[in-house]
C-alpha atoms as a PDB file:
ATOM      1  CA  UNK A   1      -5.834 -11.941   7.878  1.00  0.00           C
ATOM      2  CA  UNK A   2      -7.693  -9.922   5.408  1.00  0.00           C
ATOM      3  CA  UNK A   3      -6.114  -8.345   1.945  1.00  0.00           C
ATOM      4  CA  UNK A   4      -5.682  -4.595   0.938  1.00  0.00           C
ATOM      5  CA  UNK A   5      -7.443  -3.641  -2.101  1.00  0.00           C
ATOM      6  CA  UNK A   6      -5.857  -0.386  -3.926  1.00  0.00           C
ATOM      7  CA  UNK A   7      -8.142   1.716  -6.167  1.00  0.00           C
ATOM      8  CA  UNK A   8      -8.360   4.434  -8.108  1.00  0.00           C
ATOM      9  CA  UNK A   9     -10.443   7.402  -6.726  1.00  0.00           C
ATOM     10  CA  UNK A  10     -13.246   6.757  -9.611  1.00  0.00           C
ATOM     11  CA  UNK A  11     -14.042   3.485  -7.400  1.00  0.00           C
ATOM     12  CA  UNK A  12     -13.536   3.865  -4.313  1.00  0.00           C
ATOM     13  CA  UNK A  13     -17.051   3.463  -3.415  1.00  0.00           C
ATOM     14  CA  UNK A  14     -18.029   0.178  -5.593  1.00  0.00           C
ATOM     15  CA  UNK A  15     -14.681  -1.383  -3.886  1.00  0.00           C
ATOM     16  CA  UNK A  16     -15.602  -0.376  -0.469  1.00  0.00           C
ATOM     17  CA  UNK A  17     -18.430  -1.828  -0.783  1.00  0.00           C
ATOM     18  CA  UNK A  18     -17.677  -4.901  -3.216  1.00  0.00           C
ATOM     19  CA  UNK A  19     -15.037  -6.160  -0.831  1.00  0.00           C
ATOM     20  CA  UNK A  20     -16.180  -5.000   2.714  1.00  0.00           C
ATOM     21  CA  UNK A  21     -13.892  -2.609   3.538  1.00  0.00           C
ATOM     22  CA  UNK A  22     -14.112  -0.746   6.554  1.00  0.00           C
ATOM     23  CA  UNK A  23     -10.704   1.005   6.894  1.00  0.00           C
ATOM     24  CA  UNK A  24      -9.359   3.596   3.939  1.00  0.00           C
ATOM     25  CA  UNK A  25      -6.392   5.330   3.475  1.00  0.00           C
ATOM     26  CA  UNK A  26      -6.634   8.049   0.989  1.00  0.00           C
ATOM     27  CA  UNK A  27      -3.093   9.465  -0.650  1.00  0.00           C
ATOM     28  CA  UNK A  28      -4.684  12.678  -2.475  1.00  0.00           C
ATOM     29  CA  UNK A  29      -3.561  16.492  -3.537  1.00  0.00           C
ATOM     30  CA  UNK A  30      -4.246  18.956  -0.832  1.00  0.00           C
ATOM     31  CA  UNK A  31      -7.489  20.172  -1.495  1.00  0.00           C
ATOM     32  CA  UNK A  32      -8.588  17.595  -3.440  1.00  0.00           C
ATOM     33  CA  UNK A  33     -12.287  16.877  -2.705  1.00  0.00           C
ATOM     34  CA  UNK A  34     -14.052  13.486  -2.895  1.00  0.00           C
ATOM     35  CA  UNK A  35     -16.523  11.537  -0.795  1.00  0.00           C
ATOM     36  CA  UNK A  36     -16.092   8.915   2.008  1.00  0.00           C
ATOM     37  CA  UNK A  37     -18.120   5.420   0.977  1.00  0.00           C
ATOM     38  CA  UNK A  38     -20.735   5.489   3.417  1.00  0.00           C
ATOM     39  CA  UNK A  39     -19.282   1.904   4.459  1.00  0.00           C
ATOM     40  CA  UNK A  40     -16.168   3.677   5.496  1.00  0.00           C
ATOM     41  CA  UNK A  41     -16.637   5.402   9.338  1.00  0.00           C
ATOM     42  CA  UNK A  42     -14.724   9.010   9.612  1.00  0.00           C
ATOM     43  CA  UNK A  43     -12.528   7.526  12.637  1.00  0.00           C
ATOM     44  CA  UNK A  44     -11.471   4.631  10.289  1.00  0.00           C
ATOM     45  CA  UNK A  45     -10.284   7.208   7.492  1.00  0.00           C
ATOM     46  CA  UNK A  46      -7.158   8.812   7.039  1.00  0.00           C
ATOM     47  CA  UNK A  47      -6.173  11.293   4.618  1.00  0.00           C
ATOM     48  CA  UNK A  48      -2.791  12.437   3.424  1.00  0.00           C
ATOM     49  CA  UNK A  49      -2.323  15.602   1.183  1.00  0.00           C
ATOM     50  CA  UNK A  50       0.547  14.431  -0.756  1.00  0.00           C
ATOM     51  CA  UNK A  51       1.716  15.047  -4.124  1.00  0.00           C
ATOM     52  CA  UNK A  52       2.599  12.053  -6.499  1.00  0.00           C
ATOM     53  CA  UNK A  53       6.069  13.695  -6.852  1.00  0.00           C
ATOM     54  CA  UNK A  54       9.613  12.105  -6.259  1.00  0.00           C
ATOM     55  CA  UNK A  55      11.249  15.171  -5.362  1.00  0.00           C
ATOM     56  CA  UNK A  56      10.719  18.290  -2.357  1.00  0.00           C
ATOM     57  CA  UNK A  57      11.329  21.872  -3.621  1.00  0.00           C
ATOM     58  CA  UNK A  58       8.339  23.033  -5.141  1.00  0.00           C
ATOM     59  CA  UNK A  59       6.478  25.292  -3.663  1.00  0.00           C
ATOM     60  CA  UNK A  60       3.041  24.066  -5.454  1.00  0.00           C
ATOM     61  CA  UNK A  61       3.295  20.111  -4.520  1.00  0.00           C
ATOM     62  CA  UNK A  62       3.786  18.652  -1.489  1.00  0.00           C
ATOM     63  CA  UNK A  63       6.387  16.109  -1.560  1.00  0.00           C
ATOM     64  CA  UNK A  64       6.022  12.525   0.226  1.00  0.00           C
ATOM     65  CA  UNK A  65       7.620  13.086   3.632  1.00  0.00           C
ATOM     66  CA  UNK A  66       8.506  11.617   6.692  1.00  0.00           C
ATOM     67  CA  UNK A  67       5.237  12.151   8.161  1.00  0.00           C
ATOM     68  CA  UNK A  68       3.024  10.987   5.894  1.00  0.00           C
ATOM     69  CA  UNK A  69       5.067   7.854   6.296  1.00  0.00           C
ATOM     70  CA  UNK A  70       4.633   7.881  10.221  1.00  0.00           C
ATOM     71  CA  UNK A  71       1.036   8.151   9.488  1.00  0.00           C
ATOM     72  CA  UNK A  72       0.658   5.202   7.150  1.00  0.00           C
ATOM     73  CA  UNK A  73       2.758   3.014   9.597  1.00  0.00           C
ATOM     74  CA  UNK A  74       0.929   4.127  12.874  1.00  0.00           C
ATOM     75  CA  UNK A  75      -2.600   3.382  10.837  1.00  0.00           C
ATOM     76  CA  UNK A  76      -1.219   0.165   9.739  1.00  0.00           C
ATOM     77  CA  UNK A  77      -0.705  -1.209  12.939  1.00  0.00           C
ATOM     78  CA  UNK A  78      -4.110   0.038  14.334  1.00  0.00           C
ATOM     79  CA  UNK A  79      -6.191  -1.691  11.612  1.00  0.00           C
ATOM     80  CA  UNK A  80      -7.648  -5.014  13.097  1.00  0.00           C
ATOM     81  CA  UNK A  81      -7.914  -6.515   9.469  1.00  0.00           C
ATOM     82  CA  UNK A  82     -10.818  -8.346  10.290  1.00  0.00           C
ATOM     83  CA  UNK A  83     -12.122  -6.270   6.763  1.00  0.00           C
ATOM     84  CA  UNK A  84      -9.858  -5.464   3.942  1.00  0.00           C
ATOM     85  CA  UNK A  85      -7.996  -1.862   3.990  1.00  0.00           C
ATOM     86  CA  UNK A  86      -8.670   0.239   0.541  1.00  0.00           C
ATOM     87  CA  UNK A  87      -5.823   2.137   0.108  1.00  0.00           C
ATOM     88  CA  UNK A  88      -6.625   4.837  -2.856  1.00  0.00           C
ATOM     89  CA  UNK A  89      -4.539   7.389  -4.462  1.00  0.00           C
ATOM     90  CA  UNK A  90      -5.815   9.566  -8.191  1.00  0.00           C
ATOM     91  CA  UNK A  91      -4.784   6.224  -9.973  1.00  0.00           C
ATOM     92  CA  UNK A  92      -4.325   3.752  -7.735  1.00  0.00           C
ATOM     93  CA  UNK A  93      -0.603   3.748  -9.804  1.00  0.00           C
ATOM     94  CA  UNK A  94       1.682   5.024  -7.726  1.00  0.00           C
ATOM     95  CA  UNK A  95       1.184   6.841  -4.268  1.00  0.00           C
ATOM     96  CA  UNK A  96      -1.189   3.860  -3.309  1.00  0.00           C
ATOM     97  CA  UNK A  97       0.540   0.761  -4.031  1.00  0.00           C
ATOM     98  CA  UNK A  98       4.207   2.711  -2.447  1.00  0.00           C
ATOM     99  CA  UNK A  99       1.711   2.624   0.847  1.00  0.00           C
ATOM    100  CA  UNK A 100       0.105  -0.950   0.275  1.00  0.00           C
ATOM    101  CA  UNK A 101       3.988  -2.162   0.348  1.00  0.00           C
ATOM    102  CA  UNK A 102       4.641   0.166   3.362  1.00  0.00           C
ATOM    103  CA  UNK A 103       1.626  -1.209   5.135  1.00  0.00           C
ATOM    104  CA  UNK A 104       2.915  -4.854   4.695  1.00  0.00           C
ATOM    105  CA  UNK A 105       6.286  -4.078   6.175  1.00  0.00           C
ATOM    106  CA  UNK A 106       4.541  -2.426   8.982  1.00  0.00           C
ATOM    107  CA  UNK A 107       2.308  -5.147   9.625  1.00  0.00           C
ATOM    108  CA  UNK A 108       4.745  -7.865   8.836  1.00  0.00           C
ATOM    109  CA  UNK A 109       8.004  -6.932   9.105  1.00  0.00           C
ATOM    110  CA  UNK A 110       9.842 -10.474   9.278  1.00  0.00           C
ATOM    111  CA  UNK A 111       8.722 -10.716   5.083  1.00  0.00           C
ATOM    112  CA  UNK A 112      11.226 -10.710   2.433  1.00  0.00           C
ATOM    113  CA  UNK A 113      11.376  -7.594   0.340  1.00  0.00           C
ATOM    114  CA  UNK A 114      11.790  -9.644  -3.056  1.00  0.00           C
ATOM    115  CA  UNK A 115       8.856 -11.811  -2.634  1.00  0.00           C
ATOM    116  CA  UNK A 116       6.987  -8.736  -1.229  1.00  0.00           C
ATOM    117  CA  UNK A 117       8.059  -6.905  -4.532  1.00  0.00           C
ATOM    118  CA  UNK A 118       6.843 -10.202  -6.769  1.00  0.00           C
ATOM    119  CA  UNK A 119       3.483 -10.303  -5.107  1.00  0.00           C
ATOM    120  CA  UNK A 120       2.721  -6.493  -5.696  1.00  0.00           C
ATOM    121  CA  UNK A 121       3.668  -7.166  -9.458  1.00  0.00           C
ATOM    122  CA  UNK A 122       1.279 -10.266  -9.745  1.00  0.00           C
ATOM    123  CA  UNK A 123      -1.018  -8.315  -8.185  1.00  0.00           C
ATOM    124  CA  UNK A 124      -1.000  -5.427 -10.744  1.00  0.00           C
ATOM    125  CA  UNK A 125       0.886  -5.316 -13.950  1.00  0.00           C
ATOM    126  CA  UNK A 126       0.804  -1.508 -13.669  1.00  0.00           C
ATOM    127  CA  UNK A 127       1.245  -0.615 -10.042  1.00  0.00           C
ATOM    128  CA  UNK A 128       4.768   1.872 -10.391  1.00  0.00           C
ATOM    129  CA  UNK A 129       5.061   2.565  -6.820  1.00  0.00           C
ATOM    130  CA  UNK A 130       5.810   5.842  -5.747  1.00  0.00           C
ATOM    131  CA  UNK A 131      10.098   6.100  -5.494  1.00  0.00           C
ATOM    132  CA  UNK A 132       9.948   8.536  -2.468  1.00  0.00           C
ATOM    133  CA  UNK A 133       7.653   6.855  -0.646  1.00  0.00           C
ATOM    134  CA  UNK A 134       9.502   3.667  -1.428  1.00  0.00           C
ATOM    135  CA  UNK A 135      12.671   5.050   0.097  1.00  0.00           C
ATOM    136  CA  UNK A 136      11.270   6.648   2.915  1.00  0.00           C
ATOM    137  CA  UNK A 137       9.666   4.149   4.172  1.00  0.00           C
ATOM    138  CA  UNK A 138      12.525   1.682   3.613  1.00  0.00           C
ATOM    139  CA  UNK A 139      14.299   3.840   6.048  1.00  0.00           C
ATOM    140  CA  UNK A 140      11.549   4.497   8.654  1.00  0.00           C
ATOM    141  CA  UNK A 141      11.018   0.444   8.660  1.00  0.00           C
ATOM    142  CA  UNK A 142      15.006  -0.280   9.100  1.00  0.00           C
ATOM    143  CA  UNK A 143      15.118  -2.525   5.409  1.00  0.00           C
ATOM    144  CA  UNK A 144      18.357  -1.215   5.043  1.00  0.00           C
ATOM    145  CA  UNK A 145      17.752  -0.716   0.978  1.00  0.00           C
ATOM    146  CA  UNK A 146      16.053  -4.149   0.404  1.00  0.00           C
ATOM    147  CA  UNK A 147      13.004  -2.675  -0.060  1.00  0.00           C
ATOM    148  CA  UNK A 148      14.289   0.245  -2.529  1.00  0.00           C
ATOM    149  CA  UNK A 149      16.444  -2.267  -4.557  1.00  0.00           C
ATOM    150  CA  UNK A 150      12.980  -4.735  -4.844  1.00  0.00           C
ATOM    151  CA  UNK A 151      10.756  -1.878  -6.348  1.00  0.00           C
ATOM    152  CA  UNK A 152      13.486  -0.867  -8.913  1.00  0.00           C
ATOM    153  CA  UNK A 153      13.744  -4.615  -9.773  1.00  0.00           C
ATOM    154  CA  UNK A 154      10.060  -5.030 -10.471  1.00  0.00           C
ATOM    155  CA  UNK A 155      10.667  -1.583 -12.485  1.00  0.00           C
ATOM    156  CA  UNK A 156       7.923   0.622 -13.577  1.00  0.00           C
ATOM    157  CA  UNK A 157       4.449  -1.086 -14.320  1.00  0.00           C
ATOM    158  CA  UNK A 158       2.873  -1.046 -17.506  1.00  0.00           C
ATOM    159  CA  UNK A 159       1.266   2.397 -18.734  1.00  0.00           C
ATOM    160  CA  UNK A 160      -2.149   2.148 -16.817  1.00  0.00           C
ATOM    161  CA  UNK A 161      -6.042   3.527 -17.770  1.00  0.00           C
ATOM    162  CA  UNK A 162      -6.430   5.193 -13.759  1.00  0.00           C
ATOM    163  CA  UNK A 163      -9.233   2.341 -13.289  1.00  0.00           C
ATOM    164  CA  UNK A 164      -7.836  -0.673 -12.688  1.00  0.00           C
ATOM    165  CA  UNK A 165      -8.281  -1.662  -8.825  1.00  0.00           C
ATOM    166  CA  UNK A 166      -6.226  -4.706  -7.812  1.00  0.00           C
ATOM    167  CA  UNK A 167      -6.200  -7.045  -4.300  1.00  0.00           C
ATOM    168  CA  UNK A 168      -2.727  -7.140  -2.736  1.00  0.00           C
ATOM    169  CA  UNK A 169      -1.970  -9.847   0.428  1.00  0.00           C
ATOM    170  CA  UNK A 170       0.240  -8.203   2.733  1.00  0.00           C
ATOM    171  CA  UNK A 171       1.415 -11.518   4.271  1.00  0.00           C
ATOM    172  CA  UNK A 172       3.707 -13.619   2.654  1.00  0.00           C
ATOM    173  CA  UNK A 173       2.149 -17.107   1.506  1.00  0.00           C
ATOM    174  CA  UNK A 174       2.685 -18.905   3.969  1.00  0.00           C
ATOM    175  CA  UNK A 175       4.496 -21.515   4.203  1.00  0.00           C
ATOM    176  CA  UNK A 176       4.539 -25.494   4.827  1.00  0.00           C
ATOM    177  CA  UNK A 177       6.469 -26.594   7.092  1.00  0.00           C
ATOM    178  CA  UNK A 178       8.368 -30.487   5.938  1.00  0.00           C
ATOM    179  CA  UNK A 179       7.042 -32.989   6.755  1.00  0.00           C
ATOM    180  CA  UNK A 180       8.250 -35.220   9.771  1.00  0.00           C
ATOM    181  CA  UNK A 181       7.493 -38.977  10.503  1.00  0.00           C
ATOM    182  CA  UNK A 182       5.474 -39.533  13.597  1.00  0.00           C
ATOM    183  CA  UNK A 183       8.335 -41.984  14.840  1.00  0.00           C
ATOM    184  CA  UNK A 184      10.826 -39.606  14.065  1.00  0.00           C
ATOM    185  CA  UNK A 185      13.370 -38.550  16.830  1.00  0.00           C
END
C-alpha cells in the first residue's frame, strides 16, 4: 500500500517528483491556474474548483459540495496505489488533508475514525481539515458522525507557513495478531 503525501501548491512539483507520485488530486479556486508535474499524466489528475469555505451562499466562492465529495471517493477507489497520491490544496491546511481523510475512509472503510483522526495529527501539527468537507463526507461514507466528532477532537492545527508538505498512511497500522502456541487447540 503506498501513502498520500499532501502539499501545498508551491511544491507540488518537488513532491511529485521526490516521492513518485503518479496520481494528484488538486482542491483549488475556480480559475485558479497552476501546472501539472510532468510526472503526473492528465488522465491521473483531477481537479476540483472549490472554495476553502465552511458555508454555501455566496455567490463569489464555491462551497464544498456533494459532488466534489463523489469525485474524491470515485478517484479514491480507482487509484491502484502502487505510487503515492499527492493530494494539494493553496496550503495544503485545510481542503487537502479534509480529502486525504476522505480518501482513507473510501479506501478503507473498516478503520476507526479516532485513530484515523490521531494519525492525520502526527502526521501534521497544522493540518485543520476543512469542516464541510469533513461532514460531507462523513455522510456520503455512512460514519454516522464518528468522523465529524474525530476532526473536532484533534481541533484546529497549529497556525501554518502554506509550505509544509506532510506523508499521511491511509491504512491503519496494522495490527499483530496474539500469539498462539503451535500445540494449542
Amino acid at each position: 500500500m503506498s501513502v498520500i503525501v499532501v502539499s501545498p501548491l508551491a511544491r507540488i512539483g518537488e513532491m511529485a517528483v521526490r516521492h513518485g507520485c503518479r496520481d494528484m488530486l488538486s482542491l483549488m479556486a475556480v480559475g485558479h491556474t497552476f501546472h501539472r508535474p510532468g510526472v503526473i499524466a492528465v488522465e491521473r489528475h483531477l481537479t476540483l474548483g472549490l472554495n476553502d469555505i465552511t458555508f454555501a451562499g455566496n455567490d463569489r466562492l464555491i462551497a464544498p459540495a456533494e459532488t466534489h465529495v463523489e469525485a474524491i471517493v470515485t478517484f479514491a477507489r480507482a487509484w491502484q496505489r502502487e505510487t503515492p497520491l499527492l493530494i494539494h490544496c493553496w496550503m495544503g491546511v485545510s481542503r487537502s488533508p479534509a480529502a486525504a481523510a476522505i480518501v482513507a475512509l473510501a479506501i478503507a472503510p473498516d478503520q476507526d475514525d479516532e485513530a484515523l483522526a490521531d494519525r492525520l495529527r502526527a502526521a501534521s501539527p497544522f493540518a485543520t481539515p476543512n469542516a464541510r468537507l469533513i461532514a460531507i463526507g462523513d455522510a456520503m461514507l455512512g460514519r454516522g458522525g464518528r468522523l465529524v466528532a474525530a476532526m473536532k477532537r484533534i481541533g484546529r492545527g497549529r497556525d501554518a507557513d502554506g509550505n509544509t508538505p506532510f506523508v499521511f498512511d491511509p491504512l491503519p497500522f496494522p495490527v499483530t495478531p496474539p500469539m498462539v502456541p503451535a500445540d494449542a487447540e
